[in-house]
N, C-alpha and C. Protein backbone atom coordinates (compact mmCIF):
# COMPACT_ATOMS: atom_id res chain seq x y z
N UNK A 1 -15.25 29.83 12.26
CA UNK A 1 -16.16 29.49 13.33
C UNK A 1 -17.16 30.63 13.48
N UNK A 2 -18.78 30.38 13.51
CA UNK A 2 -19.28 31.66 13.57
C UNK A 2 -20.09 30.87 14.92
N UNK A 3 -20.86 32.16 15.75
CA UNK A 3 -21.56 32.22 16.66
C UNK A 3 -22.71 32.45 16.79
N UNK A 4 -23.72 31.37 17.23
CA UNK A 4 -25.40 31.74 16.89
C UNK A 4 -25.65 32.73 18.52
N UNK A 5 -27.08 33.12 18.33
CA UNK A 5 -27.33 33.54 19.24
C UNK A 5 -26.88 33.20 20.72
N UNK A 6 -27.59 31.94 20.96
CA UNK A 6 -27.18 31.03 22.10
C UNK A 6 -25.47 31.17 22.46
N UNK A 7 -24.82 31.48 21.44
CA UNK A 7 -23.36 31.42 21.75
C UNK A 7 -23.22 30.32 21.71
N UNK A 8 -23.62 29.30 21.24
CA UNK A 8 -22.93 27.92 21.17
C UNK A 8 -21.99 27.95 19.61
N UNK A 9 -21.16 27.06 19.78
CA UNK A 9 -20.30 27.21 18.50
C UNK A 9 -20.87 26.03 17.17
N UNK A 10 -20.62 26.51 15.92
CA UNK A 10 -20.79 26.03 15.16
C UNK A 10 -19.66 25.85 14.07
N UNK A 11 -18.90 25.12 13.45
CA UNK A 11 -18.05 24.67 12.79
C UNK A 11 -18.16 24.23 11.43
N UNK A 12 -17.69 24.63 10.44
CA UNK A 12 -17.69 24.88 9.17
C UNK A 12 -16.37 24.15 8.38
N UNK A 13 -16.69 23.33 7.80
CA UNK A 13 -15.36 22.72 7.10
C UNK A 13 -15.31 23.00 5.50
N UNK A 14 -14.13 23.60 5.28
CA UNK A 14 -14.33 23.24 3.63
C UNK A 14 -13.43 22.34 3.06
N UNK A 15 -13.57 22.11 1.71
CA UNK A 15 -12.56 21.00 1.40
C UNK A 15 -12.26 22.12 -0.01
N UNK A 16 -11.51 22.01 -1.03
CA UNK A 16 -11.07 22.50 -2.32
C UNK A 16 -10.38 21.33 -2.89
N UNK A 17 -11.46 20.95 -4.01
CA UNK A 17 -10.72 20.17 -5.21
C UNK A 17 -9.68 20.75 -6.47
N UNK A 18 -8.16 20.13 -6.49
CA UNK A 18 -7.74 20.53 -7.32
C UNK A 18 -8.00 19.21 -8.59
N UNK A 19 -7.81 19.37 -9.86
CA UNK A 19 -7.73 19.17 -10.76
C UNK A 19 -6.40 19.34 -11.66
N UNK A 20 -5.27 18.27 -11.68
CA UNK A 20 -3.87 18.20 -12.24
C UNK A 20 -4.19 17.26 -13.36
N UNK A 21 -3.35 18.19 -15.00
CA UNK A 21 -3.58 17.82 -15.90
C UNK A 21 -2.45 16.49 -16.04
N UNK A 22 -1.32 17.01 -15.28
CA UNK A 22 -0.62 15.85 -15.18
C UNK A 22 -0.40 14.45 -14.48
N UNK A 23 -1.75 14.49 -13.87
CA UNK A 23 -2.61 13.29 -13.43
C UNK A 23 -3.24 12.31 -14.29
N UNK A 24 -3.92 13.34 -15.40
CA UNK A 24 -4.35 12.37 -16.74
C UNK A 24 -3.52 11.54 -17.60
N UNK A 25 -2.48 12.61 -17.57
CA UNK A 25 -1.51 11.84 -18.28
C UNK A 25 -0.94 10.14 -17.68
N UNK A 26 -0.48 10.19 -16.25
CA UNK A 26 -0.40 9.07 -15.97
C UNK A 26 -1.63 7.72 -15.62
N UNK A 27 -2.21 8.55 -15.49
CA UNK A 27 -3.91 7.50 -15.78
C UNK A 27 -3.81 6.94 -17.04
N UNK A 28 -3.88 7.91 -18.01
CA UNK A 28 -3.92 7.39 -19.43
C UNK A 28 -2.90 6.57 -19.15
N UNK A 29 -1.81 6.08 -18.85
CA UNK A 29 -0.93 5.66 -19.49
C UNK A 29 -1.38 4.17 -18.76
N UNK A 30 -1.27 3.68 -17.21
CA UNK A 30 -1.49 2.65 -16.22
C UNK A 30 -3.27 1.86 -16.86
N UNK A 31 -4.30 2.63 -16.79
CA UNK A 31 -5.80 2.51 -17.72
C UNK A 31 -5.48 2.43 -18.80
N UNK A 32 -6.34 1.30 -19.53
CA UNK A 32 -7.09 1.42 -20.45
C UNK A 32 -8.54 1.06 -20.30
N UNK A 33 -9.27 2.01 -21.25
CA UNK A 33 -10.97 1.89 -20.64
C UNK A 33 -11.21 2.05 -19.02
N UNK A 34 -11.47 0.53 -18.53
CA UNK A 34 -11.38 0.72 -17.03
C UNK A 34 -10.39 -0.15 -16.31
N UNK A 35 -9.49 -1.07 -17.52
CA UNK A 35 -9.09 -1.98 -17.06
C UNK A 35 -7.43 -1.33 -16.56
N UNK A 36 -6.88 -1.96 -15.55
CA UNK A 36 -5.29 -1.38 -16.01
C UNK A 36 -4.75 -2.20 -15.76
N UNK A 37 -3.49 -1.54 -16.80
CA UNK A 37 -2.39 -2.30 -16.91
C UNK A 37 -1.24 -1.76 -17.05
N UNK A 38 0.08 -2.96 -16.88
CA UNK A 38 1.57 -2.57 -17.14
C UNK A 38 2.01 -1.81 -18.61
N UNK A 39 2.50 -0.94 -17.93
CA UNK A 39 2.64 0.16 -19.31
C UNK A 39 3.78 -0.58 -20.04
N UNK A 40 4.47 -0.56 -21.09
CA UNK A 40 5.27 -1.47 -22.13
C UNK A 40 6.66 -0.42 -21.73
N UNK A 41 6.68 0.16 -21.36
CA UNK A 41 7.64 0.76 -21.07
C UNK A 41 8.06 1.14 -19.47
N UNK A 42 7.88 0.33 -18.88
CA UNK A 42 7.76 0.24 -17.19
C UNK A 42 9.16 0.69 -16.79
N UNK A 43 10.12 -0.22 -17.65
CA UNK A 43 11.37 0.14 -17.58
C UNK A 43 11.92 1.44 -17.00
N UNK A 44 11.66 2.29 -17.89
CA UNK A 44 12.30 3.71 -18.16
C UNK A 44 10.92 4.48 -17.08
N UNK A 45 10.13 3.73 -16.68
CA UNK A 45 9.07 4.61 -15.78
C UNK A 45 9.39 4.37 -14.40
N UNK A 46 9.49 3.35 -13.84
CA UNK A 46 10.08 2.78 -12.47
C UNK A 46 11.19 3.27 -12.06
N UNK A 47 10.80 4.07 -10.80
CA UNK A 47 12.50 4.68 -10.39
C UNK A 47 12.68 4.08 -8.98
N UNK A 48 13.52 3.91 -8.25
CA UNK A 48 13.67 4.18 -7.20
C UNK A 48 12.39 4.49 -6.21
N UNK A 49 11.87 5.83 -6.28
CA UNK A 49 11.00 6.67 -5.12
C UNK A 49 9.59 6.20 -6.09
N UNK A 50 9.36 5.65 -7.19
CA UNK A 50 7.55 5.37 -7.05
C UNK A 50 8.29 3.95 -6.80
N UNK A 51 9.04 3.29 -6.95
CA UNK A 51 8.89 1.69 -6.16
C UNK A 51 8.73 1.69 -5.26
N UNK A 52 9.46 2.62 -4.31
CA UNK A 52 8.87 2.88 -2.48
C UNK A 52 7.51 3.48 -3.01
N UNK A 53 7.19 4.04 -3.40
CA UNK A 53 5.54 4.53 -3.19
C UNK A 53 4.64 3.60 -3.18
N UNK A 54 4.81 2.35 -4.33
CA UNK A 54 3.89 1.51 -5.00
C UNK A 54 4.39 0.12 -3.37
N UNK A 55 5.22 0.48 -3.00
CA UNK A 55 5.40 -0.53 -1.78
C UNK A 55 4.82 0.31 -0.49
N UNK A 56 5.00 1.42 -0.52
CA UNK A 56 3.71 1.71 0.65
C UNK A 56 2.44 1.82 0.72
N UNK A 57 1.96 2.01 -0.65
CA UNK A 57 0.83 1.62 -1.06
C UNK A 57 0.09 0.38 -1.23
N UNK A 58 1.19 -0.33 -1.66
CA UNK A 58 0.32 -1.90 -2.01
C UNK A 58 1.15 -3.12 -1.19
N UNK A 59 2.35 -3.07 -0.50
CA UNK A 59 3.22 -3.68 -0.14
C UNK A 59 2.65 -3.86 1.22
N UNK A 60 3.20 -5.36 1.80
CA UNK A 60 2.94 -5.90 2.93
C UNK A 60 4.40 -6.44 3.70
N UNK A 61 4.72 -6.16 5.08
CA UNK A 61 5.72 -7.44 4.94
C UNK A 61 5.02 -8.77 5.12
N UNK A 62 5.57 -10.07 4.84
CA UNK A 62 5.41 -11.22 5.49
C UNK A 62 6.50 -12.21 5.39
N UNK A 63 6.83 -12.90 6.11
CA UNK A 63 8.15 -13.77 6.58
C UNK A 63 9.16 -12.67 6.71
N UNK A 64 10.17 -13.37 5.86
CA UNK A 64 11.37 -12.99 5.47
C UNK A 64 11.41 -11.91 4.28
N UNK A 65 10.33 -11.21 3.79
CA UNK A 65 10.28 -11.04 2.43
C UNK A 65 8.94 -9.64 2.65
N UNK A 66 8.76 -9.28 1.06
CA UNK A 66 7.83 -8.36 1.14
C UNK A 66 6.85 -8.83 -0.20
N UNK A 67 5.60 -8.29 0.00
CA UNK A 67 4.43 -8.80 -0.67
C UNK A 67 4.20 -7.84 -1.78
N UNK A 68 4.14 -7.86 -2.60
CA UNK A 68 3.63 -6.31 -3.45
C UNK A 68 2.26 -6.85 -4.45
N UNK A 69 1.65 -6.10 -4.00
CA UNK A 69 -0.31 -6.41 -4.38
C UNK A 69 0.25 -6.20 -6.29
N UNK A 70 -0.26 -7.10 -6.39
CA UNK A 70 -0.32 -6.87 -7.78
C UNK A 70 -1.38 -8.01 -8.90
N UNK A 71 -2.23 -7.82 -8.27
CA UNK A 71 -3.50 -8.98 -8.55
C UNK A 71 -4.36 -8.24 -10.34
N UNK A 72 -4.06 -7.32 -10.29
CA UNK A 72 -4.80 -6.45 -11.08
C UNK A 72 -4.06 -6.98 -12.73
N UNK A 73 -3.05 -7.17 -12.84
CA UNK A 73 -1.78 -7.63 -14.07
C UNK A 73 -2.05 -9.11 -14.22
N UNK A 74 -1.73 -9.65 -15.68
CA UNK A 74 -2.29 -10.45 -16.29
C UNK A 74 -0.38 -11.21 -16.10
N UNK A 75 -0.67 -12.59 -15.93
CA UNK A 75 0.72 -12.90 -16.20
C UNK A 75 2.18 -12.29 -17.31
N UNK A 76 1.81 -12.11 -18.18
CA UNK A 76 2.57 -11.60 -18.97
C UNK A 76 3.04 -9.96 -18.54
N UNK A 77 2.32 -9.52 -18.21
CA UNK A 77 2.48 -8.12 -17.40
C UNK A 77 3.46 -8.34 -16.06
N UNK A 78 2.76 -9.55 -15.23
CA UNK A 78 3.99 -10.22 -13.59
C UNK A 78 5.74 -10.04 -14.17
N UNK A 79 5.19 -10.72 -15.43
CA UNK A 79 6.80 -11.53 -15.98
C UNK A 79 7.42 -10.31 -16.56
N UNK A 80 6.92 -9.72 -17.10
CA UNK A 80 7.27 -7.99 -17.16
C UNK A 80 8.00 -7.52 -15.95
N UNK A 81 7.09 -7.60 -15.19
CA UNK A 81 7.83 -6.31 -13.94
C UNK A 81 8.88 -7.23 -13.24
N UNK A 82 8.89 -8.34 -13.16
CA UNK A 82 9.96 -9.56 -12.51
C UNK A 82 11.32 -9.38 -13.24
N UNK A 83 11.14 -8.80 -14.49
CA UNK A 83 12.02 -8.80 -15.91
C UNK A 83 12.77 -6.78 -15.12
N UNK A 84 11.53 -6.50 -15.22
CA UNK A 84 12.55 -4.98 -14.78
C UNK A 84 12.78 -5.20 -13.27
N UNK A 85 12.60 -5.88 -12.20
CA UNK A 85 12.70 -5.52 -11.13
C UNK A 85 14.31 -6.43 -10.93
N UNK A 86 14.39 -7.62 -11.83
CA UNK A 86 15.44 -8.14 -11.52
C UNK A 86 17.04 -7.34 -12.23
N UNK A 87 16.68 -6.63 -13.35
CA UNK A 87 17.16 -5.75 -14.45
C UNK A 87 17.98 -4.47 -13.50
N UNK A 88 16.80 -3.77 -13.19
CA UNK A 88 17.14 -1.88 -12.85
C UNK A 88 17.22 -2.26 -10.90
N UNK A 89 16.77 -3.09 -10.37
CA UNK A 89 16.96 -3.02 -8.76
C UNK A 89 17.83 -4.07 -8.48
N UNK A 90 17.77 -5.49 -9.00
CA UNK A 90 18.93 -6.50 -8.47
C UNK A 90 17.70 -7.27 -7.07
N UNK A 91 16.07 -7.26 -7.77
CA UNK A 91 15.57 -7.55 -6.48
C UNK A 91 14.80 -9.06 -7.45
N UNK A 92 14.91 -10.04 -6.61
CA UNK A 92 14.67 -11.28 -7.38
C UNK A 92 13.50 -12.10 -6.75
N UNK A 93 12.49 -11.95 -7.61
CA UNK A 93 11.11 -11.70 -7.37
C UNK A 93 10.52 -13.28 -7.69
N UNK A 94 9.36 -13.62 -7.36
CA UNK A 94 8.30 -14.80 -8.01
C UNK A 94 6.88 -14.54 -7.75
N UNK A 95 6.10 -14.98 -8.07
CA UNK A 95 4.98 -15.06 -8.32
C UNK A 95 4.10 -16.17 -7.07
N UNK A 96 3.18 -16.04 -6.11
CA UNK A 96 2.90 -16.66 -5.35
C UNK A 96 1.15 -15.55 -5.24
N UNK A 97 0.64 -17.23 -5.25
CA UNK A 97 -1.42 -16.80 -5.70
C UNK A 97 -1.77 -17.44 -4.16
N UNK A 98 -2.71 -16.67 -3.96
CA UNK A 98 -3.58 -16.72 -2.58
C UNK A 98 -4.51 -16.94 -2.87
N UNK A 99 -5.06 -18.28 -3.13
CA UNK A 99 -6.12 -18.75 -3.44
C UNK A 99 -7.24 -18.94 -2.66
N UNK A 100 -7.35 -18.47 -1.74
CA UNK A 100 -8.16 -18.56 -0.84
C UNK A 100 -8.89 -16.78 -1.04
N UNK A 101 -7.82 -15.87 -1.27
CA UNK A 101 -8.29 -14.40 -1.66
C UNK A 101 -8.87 -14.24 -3.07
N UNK A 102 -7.81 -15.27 -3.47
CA UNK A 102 -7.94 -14.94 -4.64
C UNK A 102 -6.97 -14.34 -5.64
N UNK A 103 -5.84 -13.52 -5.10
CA UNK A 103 -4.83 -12.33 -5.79
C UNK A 103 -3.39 -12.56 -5.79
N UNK A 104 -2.94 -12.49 -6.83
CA UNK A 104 -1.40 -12.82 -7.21
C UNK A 104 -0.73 -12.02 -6.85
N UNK A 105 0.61 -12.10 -5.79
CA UNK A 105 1.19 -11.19 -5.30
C UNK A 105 2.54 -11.60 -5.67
N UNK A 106 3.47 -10.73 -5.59
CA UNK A 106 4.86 -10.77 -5.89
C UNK A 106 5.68 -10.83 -4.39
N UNK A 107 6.62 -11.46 -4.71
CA UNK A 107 7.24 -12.18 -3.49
C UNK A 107 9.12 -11.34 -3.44
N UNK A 108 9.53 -10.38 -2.68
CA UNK A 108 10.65 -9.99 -3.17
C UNK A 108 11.42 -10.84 -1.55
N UNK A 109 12.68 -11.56 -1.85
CA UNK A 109 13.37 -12.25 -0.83
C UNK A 109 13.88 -10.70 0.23
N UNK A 110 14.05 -11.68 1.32
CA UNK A 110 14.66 -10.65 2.30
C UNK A 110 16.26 -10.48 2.20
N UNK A 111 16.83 -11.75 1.53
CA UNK A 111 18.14 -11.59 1.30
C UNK A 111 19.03 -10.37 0.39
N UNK A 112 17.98 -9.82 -0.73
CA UNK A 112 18.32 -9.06 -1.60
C UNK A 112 17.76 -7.75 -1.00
N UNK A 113 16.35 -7.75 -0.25
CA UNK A 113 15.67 -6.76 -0.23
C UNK A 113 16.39 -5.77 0.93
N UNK A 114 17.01 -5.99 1.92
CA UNK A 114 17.84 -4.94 2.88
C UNK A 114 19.13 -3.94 2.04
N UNK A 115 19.74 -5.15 1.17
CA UNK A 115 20.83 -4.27 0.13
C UNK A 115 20.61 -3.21 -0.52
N UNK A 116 19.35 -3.91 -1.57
CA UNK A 116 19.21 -3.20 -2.51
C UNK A 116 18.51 -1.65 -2.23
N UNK A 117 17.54 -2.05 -1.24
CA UNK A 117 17.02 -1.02 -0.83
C UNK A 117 17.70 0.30 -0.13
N UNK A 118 18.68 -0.06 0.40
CA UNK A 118 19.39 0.71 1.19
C UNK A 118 20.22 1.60 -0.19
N UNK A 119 20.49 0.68 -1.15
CA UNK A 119 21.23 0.94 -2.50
C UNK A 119 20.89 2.49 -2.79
N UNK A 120 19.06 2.25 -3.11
CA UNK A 120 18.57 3.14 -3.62
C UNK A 120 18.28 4.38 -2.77
């Protein structure tokens, strides 16, 4: 904080950009060009704590159930992550389009989703 003549105050903000190389790495992997997508190995990448991340990030509740944004993935990519989510969590997923938005979201039941979650 510095002080002009007048004594009135004046306020100064800075910001500092960092730059993490191990940021690229997971870009590269989710991107290609500009497009992204499900990495082929989602499996062994999906843990526990980025599925809560990618659900506080993109996740909604609604009804009984939770929404997970995933409009960006090409069907074969959905049927992918439906394939590991039913596999490594025990969470039993479908596919439901909002055609009015426009965006394909994943549908996880509320019956599985209190267990499993608590699981992890």
């Amino acid at each position: 904080m510095k002080r002009q003549k007048n004594w009135s105050r004046i306020f100064i903000y800075q910001f500092y950009h960092y730059k993490y190389t191990m940021f690229y790495v997971v870009h590269k992997t989710w991107y290609i060009y500009i497009r992204k997508r499900m990495p082929n190995n989602i499996m062994e990448l999906l843990i526990p704590t980025g599925l809560a991340y990618w659900i506080m990030g993109d996740g909604s509740m609604h009804n009984k159930g939770l929404h997970l944004s995933v409009y960006a993935f090409s069907s074969e990519e959905l049927n992918l992550l439906i394939k590991v989510l039913e596999h490594k969590f025990g969470l039993y997923c479908s596919i439901h389009n909002l055609f009015s938005i426009g965006i394909n979201l994943e549908f996880i039941f509320d019956k599985n989703l209190r267990t499993n979650l608590d699981f992890m």
